[in-house]
C-alpha atoms as a PDB file:
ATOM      1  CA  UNK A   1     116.780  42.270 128.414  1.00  0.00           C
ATOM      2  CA  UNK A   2     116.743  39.476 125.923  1.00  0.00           C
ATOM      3  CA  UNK A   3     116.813  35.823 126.829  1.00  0.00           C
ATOM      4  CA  UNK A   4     120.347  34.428 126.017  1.00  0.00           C
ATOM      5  CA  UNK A   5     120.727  32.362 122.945  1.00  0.00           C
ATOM      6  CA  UNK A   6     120.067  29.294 122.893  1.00  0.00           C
ATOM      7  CA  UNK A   7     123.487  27.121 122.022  1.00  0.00           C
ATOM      8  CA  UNK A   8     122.652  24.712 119.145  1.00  0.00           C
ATOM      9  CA  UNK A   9     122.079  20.653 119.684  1.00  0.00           C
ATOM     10  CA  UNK A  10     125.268  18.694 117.599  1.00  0.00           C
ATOM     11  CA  UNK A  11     123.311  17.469 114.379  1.00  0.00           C
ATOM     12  CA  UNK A  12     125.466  14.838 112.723  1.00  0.00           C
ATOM     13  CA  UNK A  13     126.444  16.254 109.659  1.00  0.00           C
ATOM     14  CA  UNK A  14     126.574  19.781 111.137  1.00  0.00           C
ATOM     15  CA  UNK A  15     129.630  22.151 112.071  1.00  0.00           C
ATOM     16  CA  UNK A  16     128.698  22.045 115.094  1.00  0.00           C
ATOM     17  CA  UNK A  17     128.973  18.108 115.231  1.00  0.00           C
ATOM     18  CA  UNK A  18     132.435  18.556 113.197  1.00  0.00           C
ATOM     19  CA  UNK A  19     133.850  20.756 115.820  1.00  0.00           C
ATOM     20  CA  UNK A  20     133.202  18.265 118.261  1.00  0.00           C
ATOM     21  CA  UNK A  21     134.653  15.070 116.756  1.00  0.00           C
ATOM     22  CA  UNK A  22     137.589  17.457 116.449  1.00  0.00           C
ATOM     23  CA  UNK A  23     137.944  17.867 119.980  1.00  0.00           C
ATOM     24  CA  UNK A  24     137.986  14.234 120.568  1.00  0.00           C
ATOM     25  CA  UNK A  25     134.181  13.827 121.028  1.00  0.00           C
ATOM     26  CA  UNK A  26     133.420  10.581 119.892  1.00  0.00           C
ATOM     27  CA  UNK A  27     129.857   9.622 117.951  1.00  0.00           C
ATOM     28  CA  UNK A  28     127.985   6.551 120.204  1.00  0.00           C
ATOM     29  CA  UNK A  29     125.360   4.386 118.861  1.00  0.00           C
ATOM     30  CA  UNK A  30     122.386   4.661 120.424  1.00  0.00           C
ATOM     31  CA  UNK A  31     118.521   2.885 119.941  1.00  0.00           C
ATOM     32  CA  UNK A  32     116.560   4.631 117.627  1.00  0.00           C
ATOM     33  CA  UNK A  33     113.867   6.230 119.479  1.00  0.00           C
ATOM     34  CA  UNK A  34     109.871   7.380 117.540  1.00  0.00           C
ATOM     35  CA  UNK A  35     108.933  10.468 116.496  1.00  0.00           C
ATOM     36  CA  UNK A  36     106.711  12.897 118.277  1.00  0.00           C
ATOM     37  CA  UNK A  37     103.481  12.191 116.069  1.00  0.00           C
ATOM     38  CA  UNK A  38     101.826  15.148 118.206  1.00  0.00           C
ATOM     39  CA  UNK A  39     104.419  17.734 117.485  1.00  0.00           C
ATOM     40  CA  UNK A  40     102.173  20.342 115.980  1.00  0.00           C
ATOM     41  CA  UNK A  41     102.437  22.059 112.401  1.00  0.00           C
ATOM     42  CA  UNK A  42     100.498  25.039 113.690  1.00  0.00           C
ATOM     43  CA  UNK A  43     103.776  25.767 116.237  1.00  0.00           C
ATOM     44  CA  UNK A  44     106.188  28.322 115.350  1.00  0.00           C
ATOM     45  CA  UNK A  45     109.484  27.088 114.159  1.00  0.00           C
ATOM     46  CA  UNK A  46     111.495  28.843 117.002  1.00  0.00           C
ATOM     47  CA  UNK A  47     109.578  26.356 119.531  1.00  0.00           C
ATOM     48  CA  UNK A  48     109.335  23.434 117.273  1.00  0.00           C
ATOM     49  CA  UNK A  49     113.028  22.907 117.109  1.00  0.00           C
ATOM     50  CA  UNK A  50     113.533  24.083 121.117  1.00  0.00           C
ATOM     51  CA  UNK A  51     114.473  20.894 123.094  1.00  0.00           C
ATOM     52  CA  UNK A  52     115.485  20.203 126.899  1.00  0.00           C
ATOM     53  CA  UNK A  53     118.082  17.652 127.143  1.00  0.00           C
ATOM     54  CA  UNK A  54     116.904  15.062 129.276  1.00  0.00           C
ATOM     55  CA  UNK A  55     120.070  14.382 131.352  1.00  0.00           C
ATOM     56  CA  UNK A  56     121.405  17.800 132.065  1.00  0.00           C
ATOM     57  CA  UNK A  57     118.607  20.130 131.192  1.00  0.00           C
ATOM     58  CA  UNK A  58     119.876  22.334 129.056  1.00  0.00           C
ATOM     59  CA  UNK A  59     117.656  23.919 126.804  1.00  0.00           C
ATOM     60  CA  UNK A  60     118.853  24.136 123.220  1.00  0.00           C
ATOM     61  CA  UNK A  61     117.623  24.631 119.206  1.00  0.00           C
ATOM     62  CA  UNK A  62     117.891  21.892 116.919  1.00  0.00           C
ATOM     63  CA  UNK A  63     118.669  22.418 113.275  1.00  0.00           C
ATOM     64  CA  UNK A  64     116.888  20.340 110.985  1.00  0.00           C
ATOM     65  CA  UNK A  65     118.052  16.747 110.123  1.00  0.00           C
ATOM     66  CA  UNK A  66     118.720  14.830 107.520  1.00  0.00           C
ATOM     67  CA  UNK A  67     116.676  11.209 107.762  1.00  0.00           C
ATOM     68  CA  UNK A  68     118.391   9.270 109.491  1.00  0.00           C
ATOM     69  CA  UNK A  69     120.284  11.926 111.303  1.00  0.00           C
ATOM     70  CA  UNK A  70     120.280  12.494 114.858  1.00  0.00           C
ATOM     71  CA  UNK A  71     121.061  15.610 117.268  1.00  0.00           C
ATOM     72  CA  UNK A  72     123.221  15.808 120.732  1.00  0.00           C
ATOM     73  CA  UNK A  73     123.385  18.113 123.525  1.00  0.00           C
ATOM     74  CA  UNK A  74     126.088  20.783 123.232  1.00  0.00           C
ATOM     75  CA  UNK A  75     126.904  19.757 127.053  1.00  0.00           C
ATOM     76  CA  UNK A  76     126.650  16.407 128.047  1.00  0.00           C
ATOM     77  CA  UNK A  77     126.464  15.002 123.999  1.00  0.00           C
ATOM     78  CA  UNK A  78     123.684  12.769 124.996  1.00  0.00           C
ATOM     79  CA  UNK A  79     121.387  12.161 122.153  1.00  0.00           C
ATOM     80  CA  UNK A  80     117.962  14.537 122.014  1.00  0.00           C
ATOM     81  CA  UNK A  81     116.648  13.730 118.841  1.00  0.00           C
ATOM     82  CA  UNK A  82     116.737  11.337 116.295  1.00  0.00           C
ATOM     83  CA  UNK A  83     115.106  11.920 112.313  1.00  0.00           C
ATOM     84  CA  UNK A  84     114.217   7.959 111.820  1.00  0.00           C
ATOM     85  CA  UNK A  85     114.628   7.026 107.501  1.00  0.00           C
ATOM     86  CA  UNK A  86     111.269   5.300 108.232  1.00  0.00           C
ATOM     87  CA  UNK A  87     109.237   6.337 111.334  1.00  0.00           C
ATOM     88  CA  UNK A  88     105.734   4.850 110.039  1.00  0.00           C
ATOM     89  CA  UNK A  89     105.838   1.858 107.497  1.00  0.00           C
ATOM     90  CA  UNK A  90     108.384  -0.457 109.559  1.00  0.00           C
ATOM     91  CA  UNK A  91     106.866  -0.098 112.968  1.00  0.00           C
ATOM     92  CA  UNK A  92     103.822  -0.602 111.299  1.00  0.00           C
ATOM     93  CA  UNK A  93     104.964  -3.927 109.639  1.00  0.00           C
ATOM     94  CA  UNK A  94     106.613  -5.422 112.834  1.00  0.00           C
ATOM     95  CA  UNK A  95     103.225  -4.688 114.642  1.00  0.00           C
ATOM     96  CA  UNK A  96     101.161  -6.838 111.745  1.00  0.00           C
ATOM     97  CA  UNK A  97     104.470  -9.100 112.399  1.00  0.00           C
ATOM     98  CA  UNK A  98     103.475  -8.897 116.243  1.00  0.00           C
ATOM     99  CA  UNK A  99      99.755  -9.253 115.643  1.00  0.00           C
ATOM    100  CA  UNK A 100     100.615 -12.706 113.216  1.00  0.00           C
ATOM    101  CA  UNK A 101     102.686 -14.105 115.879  1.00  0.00           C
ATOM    102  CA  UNK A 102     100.143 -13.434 118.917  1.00  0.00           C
ATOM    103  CA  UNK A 103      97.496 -14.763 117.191  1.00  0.00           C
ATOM    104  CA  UNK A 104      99.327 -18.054 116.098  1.00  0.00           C
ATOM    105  CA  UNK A 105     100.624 -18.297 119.570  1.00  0.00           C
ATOM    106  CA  UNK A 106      97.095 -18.156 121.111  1.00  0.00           C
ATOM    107  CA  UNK A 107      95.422 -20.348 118.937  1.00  0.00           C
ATOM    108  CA  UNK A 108      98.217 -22.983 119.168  1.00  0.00           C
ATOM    109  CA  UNK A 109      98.150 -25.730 121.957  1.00  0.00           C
ATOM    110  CA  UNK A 110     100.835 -24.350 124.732  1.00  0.00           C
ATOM    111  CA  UNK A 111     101.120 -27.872 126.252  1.00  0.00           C
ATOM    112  CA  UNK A 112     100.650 -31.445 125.292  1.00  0.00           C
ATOM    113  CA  UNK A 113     100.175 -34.389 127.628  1.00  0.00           C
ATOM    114  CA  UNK A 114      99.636 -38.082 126.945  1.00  0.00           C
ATOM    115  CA  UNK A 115      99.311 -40.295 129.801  1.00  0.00           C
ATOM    116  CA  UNK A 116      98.236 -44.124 129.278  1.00  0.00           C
ATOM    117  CA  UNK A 117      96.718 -44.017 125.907  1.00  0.00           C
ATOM    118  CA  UNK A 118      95.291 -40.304 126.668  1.00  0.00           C
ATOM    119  CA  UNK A 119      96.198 -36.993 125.120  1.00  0.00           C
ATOM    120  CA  UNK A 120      95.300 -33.771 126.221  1.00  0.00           C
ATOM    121  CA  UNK A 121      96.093 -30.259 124.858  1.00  0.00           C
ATOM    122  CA  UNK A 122      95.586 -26.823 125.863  1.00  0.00           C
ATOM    123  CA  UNK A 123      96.242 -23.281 124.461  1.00  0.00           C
ATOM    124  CA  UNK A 124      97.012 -20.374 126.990  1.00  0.00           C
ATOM    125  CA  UNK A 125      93.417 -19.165 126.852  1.00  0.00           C
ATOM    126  CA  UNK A 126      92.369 -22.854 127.950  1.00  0.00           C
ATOM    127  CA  UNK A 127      95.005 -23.101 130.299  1.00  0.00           C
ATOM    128  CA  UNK A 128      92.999 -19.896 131.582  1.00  0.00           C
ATOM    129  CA  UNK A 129      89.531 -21.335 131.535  1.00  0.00           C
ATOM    130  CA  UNK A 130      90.768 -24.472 133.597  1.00  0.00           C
ATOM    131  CA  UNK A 131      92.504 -22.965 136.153  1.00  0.00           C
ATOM    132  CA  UNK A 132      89.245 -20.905 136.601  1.00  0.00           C
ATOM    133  CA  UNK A 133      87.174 -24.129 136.363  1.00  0.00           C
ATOM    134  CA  UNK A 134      89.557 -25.457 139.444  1.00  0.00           C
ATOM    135  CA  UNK A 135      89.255 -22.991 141.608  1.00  0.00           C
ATOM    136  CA  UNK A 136      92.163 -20.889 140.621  1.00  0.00           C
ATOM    137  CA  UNK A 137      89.776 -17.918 139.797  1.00  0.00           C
ATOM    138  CA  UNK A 138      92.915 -15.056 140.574  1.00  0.00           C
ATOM    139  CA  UNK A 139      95.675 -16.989 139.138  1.00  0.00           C
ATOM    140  CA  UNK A 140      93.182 -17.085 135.894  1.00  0.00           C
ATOM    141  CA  UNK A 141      93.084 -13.922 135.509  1.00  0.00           C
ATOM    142  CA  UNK A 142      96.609 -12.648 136.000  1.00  0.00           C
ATOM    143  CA  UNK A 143      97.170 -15.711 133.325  1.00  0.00           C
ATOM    144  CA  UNK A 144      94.396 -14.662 131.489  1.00  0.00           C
ATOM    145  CA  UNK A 145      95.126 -10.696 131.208  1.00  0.00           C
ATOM    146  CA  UNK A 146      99.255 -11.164 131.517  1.00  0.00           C
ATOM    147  CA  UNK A 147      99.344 -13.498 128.481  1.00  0.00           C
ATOM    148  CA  UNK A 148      96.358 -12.536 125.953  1.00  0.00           C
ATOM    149  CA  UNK A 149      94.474  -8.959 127.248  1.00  0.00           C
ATOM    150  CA  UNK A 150      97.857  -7.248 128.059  1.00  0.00           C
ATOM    151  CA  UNK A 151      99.445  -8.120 124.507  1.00  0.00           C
ATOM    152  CA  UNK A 152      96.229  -7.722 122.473  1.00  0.00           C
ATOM    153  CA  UNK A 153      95.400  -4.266 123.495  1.00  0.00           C
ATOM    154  CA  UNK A 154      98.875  -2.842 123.133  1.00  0.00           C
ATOM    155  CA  UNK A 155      99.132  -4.056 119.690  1.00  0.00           C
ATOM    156  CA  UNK A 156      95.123  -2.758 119.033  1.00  0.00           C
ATOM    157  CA  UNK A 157      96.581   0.199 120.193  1.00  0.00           C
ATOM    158  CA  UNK A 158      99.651   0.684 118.234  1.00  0.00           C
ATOM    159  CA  UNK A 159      97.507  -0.670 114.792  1.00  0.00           C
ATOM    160  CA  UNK A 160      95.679   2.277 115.386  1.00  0.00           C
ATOM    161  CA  UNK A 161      98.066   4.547 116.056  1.00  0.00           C
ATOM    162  CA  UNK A 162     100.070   3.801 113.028  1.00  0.00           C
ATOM    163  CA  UNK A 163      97.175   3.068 110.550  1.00  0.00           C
ATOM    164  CA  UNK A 164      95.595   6.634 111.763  1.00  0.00           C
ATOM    165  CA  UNK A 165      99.292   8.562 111.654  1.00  0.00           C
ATOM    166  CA  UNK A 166      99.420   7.191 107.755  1.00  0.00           C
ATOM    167  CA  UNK A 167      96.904   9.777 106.845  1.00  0.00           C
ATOM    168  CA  UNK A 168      98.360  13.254 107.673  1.00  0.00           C
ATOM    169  CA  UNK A 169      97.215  14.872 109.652  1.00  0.00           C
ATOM    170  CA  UNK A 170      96.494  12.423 112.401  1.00  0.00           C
ATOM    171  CA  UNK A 171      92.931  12.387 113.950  1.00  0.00           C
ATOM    172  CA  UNK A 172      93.048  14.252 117.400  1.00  0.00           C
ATOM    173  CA  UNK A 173      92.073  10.912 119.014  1.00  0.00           C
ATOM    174  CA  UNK A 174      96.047   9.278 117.825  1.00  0.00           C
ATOM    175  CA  UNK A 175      97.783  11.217 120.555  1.00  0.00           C
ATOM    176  CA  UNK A 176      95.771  10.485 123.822  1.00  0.00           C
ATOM    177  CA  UNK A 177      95.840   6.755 122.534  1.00  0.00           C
ATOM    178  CA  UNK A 178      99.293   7.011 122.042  1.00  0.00           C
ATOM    179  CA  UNK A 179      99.645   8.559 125.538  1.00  0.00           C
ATOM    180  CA  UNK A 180      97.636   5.620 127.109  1.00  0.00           C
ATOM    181  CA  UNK A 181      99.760   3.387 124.746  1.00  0.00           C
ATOM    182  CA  UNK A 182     102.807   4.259 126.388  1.00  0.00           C
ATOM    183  CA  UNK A 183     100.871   3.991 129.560  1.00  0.00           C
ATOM    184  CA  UNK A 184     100.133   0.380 129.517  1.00  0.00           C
ATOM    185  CA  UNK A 185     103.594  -0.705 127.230  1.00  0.00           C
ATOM    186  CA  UNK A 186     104.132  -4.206 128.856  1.00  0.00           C
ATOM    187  CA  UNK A 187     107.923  -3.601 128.170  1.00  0.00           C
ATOM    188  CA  UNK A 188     107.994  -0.417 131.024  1.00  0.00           C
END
């Protein structure tokens, strides 16, 4: 016997979608979330448009998008899938954004003291280095890798990510560092 079919995602701009905002459904705003860079060429269109909502589980196709355009569950009309206009070229100018402003902020003095005719500055790394020189050896290096490792190697890791998915198709490498990426994503 043959599976049943699988009821279609709401792709704005679709019928489907349509029908809905005629029943009263109305269309929410929600962030814009990344592509799947590992979503493979090589897999047959059937399961390459096959998604599992993530709130109510229900498995369902989704028609292709617009960019731009986003798809919602048939059940719960929680959004499934978004087609970003520009899923490469601005992430990968607000991470040389990110990269500008990490290394300004770690090369500029984080404090300033002057005390009777003395002044003293420090950046974070410093900061670092003197609590270590004190006897603060942990608290250096929770300062050390919270403020300046942390930060560093998420945005080495998203550089690469995004430089290497620029070049279709992506090295093999992009998606296990992307993986790990998401792994160590100071924001989670």
């Amino acid at each position: 016997m043959p599976p049943p079919p699988i009821p279609p995602a709401l792709a704005v701009g679709s019928p489907n979608l349509d029908n809905a905002r005629a029943a009263g459904v109305a269309r929410i705003p929600l962030p814009v979330t990344a592509p799947n860079p590992l979503r493979s060429e090589a897999m047959p269109p059937a399961l390459a448009d096959t998604l599992a909502c993530p709130d109510c589980d229900l498995k369902q196709s989704v028609p292709p998008m617009r960019p731009g355009g986003s798809a919602r569950c048939a059940r719960c009309k929680v959004t499934i899938a978004r087609n970003p206009v520009d899923p490469i070229d601005r992430p990968l100018a607000l991470t040389f954004a990110a990269l500008a402003v990490f290394l300004i902020a770690n090369a500029s003095p984080l404090m300033g003291l002057s005390a009777v005719g003395r002044e003293s500055s420090t950046t974070i790394l410093g900061g670092a280095l003197e609590l270590w020189n004190r006897g603060s050896e942990i608290t250096a290096v929770f300062v050390a890798f919270c403020a300046v490792v942390a930060p560093g190697v998420y945005i080495a890791f998203m550089l690469a990510v995004l430089l290497a998915a620029r070049r279709p198709p992506a090295p093999d490498w992009v998606g296990r560092l992307l993986r790990l990426a998401a792994q160590v994503d100071p924001g989670r």
